[in-house]
PDB file of N, CA and C in Angstrom:
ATOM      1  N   UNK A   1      77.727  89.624 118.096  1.00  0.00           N
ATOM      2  CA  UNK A   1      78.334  90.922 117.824  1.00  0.00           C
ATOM      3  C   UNK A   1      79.815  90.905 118.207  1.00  0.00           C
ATOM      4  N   UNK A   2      80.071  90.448 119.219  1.00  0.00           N
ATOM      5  CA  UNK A   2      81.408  90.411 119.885  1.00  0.00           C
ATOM      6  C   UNK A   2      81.889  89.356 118.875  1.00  0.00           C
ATOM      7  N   UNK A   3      81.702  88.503 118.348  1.00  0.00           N
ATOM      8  CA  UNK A   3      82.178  87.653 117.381  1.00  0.00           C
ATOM      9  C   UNK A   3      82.682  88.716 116.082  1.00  0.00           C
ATOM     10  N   UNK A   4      81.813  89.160 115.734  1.00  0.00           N
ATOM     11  CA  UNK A   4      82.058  90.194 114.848  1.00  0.00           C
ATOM     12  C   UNK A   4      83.326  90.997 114.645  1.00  0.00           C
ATOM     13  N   UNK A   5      83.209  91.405 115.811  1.00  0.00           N
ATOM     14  CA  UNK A   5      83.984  92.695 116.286  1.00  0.00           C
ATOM     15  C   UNK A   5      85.282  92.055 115.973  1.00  0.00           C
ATOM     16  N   UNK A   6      85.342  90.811 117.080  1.00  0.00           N
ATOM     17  CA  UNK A   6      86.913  89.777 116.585  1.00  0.00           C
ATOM     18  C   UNK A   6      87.449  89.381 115.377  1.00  0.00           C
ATOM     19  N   UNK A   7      86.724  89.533 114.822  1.00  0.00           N
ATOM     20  CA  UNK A   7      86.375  89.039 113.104  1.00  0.00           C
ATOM     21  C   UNK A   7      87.551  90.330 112.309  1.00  0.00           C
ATOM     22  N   UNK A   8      86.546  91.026 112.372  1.00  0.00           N
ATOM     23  CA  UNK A   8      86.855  92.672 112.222  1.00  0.00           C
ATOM     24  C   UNK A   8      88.585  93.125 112.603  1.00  0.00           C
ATOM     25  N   UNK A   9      88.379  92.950 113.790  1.00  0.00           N
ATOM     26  CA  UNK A   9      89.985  93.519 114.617  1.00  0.00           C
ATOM     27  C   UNK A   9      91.164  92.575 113.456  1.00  0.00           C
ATOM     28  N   UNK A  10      90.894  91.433 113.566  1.00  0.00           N
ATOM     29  CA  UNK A  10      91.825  90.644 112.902  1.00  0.00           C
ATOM     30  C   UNK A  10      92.383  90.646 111.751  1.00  0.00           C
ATOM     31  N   UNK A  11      91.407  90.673 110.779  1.00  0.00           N
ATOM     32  CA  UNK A  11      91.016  91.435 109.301  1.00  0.00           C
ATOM     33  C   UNK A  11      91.722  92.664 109.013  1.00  0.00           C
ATOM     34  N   UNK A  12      91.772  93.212 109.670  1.00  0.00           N
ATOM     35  CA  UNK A  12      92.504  95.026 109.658  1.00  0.00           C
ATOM     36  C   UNK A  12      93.999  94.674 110.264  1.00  0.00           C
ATOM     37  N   UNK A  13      94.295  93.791 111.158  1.00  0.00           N
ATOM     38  CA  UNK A  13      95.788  93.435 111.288  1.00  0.00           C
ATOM     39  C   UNK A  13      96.259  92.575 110.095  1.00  0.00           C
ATOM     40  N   UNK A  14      95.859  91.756 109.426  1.00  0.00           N
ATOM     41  CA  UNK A  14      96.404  91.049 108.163  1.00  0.00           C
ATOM     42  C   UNK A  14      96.407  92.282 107.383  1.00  0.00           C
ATOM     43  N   UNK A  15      95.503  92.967 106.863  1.00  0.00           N
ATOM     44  CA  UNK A  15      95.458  93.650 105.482  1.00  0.00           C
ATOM     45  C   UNK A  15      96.793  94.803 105.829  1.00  0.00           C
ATOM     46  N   UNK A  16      97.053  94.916 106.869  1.00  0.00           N
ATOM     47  CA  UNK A  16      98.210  95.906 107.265  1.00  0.00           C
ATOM     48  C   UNK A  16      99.623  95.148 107.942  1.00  0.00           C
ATOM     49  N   UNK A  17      99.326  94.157 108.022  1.00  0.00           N
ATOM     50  CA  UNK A  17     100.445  93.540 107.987  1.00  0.00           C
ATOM     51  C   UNK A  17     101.735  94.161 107.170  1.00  0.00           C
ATOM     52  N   UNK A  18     102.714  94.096 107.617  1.00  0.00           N
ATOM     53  CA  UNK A  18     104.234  94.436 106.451  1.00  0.00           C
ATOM     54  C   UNK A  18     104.380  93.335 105.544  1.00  0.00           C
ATOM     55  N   UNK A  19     105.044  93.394 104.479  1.00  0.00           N
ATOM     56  CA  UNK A  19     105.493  92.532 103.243  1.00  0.00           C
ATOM     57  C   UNK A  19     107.301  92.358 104.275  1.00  0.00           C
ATOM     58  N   UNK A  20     107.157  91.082 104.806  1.00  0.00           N
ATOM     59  CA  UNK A  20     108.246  90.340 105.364  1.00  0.00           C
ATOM     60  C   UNK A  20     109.472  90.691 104.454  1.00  0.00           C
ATOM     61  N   UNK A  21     110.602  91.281 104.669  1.00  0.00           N
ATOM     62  CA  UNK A  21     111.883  91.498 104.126  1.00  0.00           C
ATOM     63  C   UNK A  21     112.862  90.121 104.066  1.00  0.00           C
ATOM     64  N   UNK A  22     113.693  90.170 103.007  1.00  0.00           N
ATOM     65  CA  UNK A  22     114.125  88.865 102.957  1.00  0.00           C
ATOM     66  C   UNK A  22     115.697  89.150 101.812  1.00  0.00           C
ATOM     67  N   UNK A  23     116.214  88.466 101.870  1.00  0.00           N
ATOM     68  CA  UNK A  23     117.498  88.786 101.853  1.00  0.00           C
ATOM     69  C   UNK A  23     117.700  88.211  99.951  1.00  0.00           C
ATOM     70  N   UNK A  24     117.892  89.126  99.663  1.00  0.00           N
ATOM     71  CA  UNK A  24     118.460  88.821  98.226  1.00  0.00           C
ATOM     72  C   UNK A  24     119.512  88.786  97.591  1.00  0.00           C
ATOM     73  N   UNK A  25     120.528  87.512  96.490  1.00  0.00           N
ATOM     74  CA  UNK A  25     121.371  87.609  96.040  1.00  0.00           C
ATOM     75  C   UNK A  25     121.573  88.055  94.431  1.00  0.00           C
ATOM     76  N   UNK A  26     122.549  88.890  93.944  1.00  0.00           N
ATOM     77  CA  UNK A  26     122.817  89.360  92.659  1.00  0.00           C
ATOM     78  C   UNK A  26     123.946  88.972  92.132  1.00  0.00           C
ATOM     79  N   UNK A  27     124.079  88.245  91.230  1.00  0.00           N
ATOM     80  CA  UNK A  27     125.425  87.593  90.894  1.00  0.00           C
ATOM     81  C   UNK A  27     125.884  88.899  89.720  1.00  0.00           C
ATOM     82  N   UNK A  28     127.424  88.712  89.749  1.00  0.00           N
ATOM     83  CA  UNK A  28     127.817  89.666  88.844  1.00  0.00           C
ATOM     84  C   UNK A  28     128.668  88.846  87.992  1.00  0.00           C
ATOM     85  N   UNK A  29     128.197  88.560  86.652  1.00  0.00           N
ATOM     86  CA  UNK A  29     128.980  87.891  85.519  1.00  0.00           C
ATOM     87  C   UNK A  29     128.707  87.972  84.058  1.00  0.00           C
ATOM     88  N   UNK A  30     130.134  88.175  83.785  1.00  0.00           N
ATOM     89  CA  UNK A  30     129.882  88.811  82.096  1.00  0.00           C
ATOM     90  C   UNK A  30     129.427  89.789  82.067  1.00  0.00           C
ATOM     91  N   UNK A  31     130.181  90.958  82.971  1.00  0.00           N
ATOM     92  CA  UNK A  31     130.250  92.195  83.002  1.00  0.00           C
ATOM     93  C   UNK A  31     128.683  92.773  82.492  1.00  0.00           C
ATOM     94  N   UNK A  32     127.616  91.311  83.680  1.00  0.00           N
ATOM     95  CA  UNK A  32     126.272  92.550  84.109  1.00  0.00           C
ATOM     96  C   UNK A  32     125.918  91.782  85.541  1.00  0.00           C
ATOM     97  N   UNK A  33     125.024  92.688  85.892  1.00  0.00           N
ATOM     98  CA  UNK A  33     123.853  92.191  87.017  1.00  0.00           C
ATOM     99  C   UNK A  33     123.066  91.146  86.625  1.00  0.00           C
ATOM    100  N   UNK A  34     123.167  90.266  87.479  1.00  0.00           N
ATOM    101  CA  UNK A  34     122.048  89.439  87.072  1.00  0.00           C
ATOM    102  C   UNK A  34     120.760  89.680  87.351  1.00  0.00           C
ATOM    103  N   UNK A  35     120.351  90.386  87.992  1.00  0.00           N
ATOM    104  CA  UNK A  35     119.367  91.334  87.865  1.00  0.00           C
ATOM    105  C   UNK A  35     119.433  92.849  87.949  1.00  0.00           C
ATOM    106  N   UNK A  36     118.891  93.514  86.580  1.00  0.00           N
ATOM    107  CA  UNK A  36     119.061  94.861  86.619  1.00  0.00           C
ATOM    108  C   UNK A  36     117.794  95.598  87.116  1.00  0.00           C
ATOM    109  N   UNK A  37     116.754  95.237  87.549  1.00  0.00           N
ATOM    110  CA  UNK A  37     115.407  95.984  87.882  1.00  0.00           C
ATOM    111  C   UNK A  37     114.661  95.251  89.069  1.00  0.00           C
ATOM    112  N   UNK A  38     115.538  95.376  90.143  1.00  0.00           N
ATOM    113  CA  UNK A  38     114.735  94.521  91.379  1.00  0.00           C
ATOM    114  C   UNK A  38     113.999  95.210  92.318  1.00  0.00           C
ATOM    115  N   UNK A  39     112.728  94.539  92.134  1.00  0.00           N
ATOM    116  CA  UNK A  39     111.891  95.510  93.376  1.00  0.00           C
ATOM    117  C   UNK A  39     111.814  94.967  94.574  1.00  0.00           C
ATOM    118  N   UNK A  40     111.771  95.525  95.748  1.00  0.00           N
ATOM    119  CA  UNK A  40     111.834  94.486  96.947  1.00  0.00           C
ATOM    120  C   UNK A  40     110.802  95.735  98.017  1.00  0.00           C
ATOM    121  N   UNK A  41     111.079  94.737  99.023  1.00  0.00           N
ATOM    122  CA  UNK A  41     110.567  95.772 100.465  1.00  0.00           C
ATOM    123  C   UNK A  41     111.554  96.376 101.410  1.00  0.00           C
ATOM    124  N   UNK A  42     111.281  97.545 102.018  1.00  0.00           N
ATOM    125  CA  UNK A  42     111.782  98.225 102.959  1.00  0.00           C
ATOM    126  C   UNK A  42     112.242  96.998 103.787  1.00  0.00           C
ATOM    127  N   UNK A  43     113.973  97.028 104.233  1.00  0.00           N
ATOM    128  CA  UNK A  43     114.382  96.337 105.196  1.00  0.00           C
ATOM    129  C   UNK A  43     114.754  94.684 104.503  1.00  0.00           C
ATOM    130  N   UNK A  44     114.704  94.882 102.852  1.00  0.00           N
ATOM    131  CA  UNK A  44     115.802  93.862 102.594  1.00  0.00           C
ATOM    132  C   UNK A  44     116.797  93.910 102.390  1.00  0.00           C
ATOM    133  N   UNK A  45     118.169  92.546 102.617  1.00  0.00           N
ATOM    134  CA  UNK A  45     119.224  92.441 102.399  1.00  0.00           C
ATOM    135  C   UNK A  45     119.782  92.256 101.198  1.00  0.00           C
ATOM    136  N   UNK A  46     120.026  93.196 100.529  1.00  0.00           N
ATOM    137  CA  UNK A  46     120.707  93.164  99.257  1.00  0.00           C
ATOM    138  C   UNK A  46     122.055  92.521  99.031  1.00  0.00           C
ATOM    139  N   UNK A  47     122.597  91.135  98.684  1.00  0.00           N
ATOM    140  CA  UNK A  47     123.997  91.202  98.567  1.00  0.00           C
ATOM    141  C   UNK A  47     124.353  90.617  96.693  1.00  0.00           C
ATOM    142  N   UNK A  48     125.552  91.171  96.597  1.00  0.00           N
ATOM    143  CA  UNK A  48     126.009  91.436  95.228  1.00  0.00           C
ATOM    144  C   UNK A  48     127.504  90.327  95.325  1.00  0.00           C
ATOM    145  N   UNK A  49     127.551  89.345  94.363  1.00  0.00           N
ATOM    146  CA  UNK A  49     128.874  88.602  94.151  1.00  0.00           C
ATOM    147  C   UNK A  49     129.339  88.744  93.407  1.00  0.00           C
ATOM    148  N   UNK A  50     130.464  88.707  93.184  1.00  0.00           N
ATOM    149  CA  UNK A  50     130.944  89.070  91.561  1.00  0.00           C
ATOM    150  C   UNK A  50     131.251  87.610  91.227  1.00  0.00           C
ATOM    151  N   UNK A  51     131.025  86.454  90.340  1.00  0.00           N
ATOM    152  CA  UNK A  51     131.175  85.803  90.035  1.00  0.00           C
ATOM    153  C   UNK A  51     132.123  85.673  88.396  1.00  0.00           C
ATOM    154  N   UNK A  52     132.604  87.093  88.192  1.00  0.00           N
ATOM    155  CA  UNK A  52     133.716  86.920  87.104  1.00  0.00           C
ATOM    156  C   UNK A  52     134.905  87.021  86.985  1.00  0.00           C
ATOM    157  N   UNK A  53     136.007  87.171  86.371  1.00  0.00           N
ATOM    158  CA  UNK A  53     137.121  87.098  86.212  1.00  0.00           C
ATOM    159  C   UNK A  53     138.272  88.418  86.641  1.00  0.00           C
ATOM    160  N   UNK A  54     137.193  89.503  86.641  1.00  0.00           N
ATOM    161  CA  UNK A  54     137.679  90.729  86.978  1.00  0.00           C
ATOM    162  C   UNK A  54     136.984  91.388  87.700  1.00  0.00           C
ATOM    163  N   UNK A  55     138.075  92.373  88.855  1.00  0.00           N
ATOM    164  CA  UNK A  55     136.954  93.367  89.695  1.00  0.00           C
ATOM    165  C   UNK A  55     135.816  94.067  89.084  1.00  0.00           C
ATOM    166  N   UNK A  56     134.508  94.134  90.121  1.00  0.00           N
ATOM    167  CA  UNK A  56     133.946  95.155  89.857  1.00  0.00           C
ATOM    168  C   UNK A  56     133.400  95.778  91.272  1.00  0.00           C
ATOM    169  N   UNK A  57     132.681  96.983  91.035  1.00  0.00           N
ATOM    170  CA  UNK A  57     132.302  97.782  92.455  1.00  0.00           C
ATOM    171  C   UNK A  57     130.679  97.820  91.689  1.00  0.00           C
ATOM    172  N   UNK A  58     130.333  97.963  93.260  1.00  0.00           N
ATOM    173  CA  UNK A  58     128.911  98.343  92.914  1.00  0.00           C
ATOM    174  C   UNK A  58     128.396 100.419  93.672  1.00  0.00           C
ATOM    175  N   UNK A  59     128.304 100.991  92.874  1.00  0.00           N
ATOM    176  CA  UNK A  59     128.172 102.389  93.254  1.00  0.00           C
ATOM    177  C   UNK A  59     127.008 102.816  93.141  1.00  0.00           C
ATOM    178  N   UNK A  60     125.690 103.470  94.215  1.00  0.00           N
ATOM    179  CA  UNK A  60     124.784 104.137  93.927  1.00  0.00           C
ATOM    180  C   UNK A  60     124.664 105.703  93.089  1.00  0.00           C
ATOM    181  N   UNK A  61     123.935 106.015  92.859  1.00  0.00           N
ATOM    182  CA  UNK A  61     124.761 107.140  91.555  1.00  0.00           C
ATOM    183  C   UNK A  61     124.900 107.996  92.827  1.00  0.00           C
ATOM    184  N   UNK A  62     124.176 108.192  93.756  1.00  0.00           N
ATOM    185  CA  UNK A  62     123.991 109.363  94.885  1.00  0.00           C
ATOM    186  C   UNK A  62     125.101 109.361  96.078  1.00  0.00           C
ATOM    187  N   UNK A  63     126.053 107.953  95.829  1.00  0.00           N
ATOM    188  CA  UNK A  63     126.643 107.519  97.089  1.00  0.00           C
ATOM    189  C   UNK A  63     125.715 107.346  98.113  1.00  0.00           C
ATOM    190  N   UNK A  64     124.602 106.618  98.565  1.00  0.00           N
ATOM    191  CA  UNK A  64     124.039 105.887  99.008  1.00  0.00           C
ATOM    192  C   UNK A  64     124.794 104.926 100.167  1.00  0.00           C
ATOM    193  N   UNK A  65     125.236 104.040  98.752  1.00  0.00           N
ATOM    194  CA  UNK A  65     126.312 102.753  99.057  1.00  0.00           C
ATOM    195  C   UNK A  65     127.051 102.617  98.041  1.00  0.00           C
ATOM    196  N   UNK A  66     128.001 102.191  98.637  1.00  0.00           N
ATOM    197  CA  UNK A  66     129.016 101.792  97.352  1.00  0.00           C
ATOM    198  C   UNK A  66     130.294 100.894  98.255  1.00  0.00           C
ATOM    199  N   UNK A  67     130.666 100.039  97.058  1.00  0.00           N
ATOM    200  CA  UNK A  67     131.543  98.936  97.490  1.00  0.00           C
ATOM    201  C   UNK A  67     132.716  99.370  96.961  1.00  0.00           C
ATOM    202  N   UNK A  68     134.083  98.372  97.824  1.00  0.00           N
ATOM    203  CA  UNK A  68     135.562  98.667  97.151  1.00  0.00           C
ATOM    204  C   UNK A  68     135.567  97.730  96.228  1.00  0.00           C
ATOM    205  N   UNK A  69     136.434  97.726  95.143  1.00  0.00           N
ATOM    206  CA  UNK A  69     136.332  96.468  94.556  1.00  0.00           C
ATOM    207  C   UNK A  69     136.497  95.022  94.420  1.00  0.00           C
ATOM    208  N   UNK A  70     135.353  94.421  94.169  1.00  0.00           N
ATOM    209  CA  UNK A  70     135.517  93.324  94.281  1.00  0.00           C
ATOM    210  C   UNK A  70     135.909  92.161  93.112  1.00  0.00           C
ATOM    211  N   UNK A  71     137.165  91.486  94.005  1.00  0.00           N
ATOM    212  CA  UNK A  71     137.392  90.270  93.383  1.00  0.00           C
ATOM    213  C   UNK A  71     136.707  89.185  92.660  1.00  0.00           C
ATOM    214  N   UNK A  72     137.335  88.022  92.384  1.00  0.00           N
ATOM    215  CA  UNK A  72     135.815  86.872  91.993  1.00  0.00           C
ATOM    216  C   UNK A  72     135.686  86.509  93.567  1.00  0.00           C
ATOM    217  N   UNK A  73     134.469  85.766  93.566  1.00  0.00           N
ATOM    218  CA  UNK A  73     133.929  85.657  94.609  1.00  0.00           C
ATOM    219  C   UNK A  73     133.389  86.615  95.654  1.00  0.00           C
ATOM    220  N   UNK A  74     133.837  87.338  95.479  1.00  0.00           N
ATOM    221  CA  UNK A  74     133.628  88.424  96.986  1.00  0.00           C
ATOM    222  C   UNK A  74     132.612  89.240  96.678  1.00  0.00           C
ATOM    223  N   UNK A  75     131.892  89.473  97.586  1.00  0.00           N
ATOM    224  CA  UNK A  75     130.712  90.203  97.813  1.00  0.00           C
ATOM    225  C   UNK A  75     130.704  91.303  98.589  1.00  0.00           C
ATOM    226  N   UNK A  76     129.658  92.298  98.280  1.00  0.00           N
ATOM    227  CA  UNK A  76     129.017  93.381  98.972  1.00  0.00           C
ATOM    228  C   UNK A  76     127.732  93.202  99.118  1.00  0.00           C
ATOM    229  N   UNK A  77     127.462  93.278 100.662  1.00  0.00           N
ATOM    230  CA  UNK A  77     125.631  93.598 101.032  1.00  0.00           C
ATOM    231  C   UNK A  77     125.405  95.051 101.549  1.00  0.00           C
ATOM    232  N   UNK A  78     124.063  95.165 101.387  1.00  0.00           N
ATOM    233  CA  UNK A  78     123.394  96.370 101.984  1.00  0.00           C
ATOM    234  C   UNK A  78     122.159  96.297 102.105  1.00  0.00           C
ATOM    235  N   UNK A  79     122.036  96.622 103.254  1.00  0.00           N
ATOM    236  CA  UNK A  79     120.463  96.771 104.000  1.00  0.00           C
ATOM    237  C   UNK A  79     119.387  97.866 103.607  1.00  0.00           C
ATOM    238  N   UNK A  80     118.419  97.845 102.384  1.00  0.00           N
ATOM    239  CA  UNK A  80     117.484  99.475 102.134  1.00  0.00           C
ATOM    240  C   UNK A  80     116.178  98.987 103.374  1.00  0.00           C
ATOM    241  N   UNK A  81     116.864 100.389 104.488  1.00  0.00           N
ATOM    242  CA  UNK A  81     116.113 100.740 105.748  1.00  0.00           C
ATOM    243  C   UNK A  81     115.089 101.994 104.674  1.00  0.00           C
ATOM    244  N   UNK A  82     115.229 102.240 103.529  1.00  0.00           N
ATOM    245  CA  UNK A  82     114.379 103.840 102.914  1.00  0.00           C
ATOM    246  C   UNK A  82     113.622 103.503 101.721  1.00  0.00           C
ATOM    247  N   UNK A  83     112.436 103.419 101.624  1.00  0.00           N
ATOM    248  CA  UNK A  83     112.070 103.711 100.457  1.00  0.00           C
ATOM    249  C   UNK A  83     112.817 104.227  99.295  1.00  0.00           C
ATOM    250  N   UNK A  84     112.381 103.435  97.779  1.00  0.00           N
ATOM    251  CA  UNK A  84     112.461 104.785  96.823  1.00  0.00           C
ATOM    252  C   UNK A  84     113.593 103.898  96.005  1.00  0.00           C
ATOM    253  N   UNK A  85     114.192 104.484  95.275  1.00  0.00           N
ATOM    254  CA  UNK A  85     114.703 103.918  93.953  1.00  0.00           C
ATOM    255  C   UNK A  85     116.143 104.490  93.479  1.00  0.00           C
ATOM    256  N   UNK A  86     116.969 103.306  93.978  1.00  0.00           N
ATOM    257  CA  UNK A  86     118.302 103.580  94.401  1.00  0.00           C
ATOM    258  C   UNK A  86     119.432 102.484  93.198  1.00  0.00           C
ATOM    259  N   UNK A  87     119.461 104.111  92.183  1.00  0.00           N
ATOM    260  CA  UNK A  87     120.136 103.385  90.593  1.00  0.00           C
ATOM    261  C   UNK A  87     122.014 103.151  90.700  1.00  0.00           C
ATOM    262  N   UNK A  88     122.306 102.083  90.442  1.00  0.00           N
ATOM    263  CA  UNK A  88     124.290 102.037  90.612  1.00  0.00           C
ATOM    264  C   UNK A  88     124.554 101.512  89.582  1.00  0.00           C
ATOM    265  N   UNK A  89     125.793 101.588  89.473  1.00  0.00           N
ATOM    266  CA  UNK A  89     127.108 101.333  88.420  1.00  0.00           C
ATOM    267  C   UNK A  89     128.191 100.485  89.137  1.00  0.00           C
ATOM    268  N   UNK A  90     128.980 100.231  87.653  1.00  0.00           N
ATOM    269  CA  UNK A  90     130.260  99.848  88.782  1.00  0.00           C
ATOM    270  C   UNK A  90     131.014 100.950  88.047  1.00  0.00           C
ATOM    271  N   UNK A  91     132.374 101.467  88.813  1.00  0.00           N
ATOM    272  CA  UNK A  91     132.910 102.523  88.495  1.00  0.00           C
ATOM    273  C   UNK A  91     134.086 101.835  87.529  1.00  0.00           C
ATOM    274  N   UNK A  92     133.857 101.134  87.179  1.00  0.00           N
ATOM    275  CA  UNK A  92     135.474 100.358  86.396  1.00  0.00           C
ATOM    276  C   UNK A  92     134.856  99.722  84.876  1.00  0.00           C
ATOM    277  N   UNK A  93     133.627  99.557  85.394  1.00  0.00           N
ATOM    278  CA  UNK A  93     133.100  99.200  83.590  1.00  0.00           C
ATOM    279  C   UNK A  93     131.289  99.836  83.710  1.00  0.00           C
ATOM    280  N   UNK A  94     131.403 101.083  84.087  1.00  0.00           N
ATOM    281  CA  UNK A  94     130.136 102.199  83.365  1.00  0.00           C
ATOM    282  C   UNK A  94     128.694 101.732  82.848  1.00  0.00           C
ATOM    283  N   UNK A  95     129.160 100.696  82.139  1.00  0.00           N
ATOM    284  CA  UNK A  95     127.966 100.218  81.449  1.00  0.00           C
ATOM    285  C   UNK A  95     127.742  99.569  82.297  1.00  0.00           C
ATOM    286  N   UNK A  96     128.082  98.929  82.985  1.00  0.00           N
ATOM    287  CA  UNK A  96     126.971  97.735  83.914  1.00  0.00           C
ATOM    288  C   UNK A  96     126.210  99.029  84.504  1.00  0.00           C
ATOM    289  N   UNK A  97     124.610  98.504  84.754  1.00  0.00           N
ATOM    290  CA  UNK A  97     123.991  99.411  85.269  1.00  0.00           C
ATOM    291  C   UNK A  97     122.961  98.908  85.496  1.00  0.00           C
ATOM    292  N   UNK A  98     122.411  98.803  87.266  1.00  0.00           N
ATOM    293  CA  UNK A  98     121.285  98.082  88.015  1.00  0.00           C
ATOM    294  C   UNK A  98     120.514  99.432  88.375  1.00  0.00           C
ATOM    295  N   UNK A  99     119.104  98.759  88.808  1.00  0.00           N
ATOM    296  CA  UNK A  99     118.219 100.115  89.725  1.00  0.00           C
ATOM    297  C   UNK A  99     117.617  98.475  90.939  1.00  0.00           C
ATOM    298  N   UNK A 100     117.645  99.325  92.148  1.00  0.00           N
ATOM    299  CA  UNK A 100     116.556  98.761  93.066  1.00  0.00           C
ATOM    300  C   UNK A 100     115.757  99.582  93.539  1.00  0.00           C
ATOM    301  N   UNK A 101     114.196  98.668  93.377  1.00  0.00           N
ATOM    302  CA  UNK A 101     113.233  99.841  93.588  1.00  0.00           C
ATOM    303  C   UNK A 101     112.658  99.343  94.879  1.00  0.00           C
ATOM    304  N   UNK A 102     112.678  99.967  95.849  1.00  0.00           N
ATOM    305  CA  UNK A 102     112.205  99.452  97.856  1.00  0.00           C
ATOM    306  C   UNK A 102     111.024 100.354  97.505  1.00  0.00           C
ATOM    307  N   UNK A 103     110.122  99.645  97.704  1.00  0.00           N
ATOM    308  CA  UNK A 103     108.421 100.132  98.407  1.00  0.00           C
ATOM    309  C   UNK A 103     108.165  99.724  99.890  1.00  0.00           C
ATOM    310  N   UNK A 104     107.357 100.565 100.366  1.00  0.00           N
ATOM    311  CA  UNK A 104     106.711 100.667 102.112  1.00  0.00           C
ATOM    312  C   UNK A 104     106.396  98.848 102.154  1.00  0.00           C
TER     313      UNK A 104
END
């Protein structure tokens, strides 16, 4: 029974375990995201490079987060500590347009 029980206790700590957060990169070239629909977990590192020829910013529509603009090479990160589904732009070319969706 006591075997059991250990069995049991353990079982209910895996199945509730958290989905481990982990740090993700988004390249920005040819005026898009390289990924426009990323889902991740609460408490990953989002970072964004611009890998093209001209600035861009990355802006949540809500102001959330938002970056100054960036050069080639240079990056913006951000940490989603919140649930929920957090859509941006860049403010200099409109059409680029990402969503990240953070679940529990």
């Amino acid at each position: 029974m006591k075997n059991v029980l250990q069995i049991l206790a353990l079982s209910c700590l895996l199945i509730s375990a958290p989905t481990w957060a982990q740090d993700i990169q988004i390249n920005i070239k040819d005026f898009m995201y390289s990924s426009t629909d990323l889902h991740i977990p609460v408490g990953t590192k989002v970072t964004w490079v611009n890998d093209d020829q001209v600035p861009h910013t990355i802006v949540e529509t809500h102001k959330v987060f938002h970056s100054a603009a960036l050069d080639t090479q240079d990056s913006f990160s951000y940490t989603f500590a919140d649930a929920g589904t957090f859509e941006y732009f860049c403010t200099l070319h409109p059409q680029m347009i990402g969503k990240v969706v953070v679940g529990q």
